[in-house]
Protein backbone atom coordinates (compact mmCIF):
# COMPACT_ATOMS: atom_id res chain seq x y z
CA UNK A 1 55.73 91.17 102.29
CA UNK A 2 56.15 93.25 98.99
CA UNK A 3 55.28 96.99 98.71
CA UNK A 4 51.68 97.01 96.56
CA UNK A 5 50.69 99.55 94.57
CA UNK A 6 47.02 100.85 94.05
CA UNK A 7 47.02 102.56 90.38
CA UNK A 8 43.84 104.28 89.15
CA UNK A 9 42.85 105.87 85.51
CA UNK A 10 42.29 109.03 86.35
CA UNK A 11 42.61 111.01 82.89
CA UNK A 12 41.45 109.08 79.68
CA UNK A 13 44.34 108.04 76.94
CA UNK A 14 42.19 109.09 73.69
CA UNK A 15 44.25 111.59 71.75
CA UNK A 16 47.36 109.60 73.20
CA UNK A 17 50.17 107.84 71.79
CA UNK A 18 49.43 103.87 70.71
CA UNK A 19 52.34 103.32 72.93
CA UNK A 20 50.14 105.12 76.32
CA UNK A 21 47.59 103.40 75.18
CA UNK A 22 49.25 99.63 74.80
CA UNK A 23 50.83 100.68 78.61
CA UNK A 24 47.60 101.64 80.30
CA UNK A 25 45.94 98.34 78.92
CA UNK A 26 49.15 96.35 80.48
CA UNK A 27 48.29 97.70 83.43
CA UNK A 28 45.38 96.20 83.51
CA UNK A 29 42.97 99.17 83.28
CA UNK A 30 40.13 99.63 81.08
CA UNK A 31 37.68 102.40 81.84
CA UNK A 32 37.94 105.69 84.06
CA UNK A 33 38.20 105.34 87.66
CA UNK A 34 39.34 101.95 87.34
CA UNK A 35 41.97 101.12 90.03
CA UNK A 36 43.99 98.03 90.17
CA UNK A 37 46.26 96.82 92.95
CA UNK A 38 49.91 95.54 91.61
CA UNK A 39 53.25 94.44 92.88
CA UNK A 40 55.85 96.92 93.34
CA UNK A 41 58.72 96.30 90.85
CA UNK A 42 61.15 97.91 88.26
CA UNK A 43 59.19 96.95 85.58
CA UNK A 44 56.08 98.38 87.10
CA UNK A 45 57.33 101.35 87.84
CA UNK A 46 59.00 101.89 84.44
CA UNK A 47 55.13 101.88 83.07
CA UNK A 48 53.87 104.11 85.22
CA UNK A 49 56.79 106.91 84.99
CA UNK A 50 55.37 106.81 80.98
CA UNK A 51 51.75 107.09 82.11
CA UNK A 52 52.08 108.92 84.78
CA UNK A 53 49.68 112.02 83.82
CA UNK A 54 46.79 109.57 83.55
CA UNK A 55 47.22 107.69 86.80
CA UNK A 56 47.47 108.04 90.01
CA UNK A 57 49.51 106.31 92.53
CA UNK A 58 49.01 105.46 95.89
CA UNK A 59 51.21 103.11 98.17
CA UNK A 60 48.87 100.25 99.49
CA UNK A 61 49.56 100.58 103.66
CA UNK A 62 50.82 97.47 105.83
């Protein structure tokens, strides 16, 4: 089973690159708070090391 990945907006991306800003919509959040649950890959986890001061990350336990 693959590793998942809750992510959730926790600092807004106003004032922000358009780049931090095109990332955190990829991710699939929206609004503050917001927490998504995604599939652990590369590409993931290249996204999140360039947003990482406006998310946090927590492993999803199996």
């Amino acid at each position: 089973m693959p590793k998942m990945l809750r992510i959730t907006l926790v600092k807004s991306a106003i004032g922000y690159s358009e780049v931090h800003k095109a990332t955190v919509r990829a991710l699939g959040l929206r609004r503050m708070n917001q927490s998504v649950v995604q599939q652990d890959t590369p590409v993931l986890r290249g996204m999140l090391r360039k947003v990482n001061h406006l998310v946090l990350i927590e492993e999803q336990g199996a």
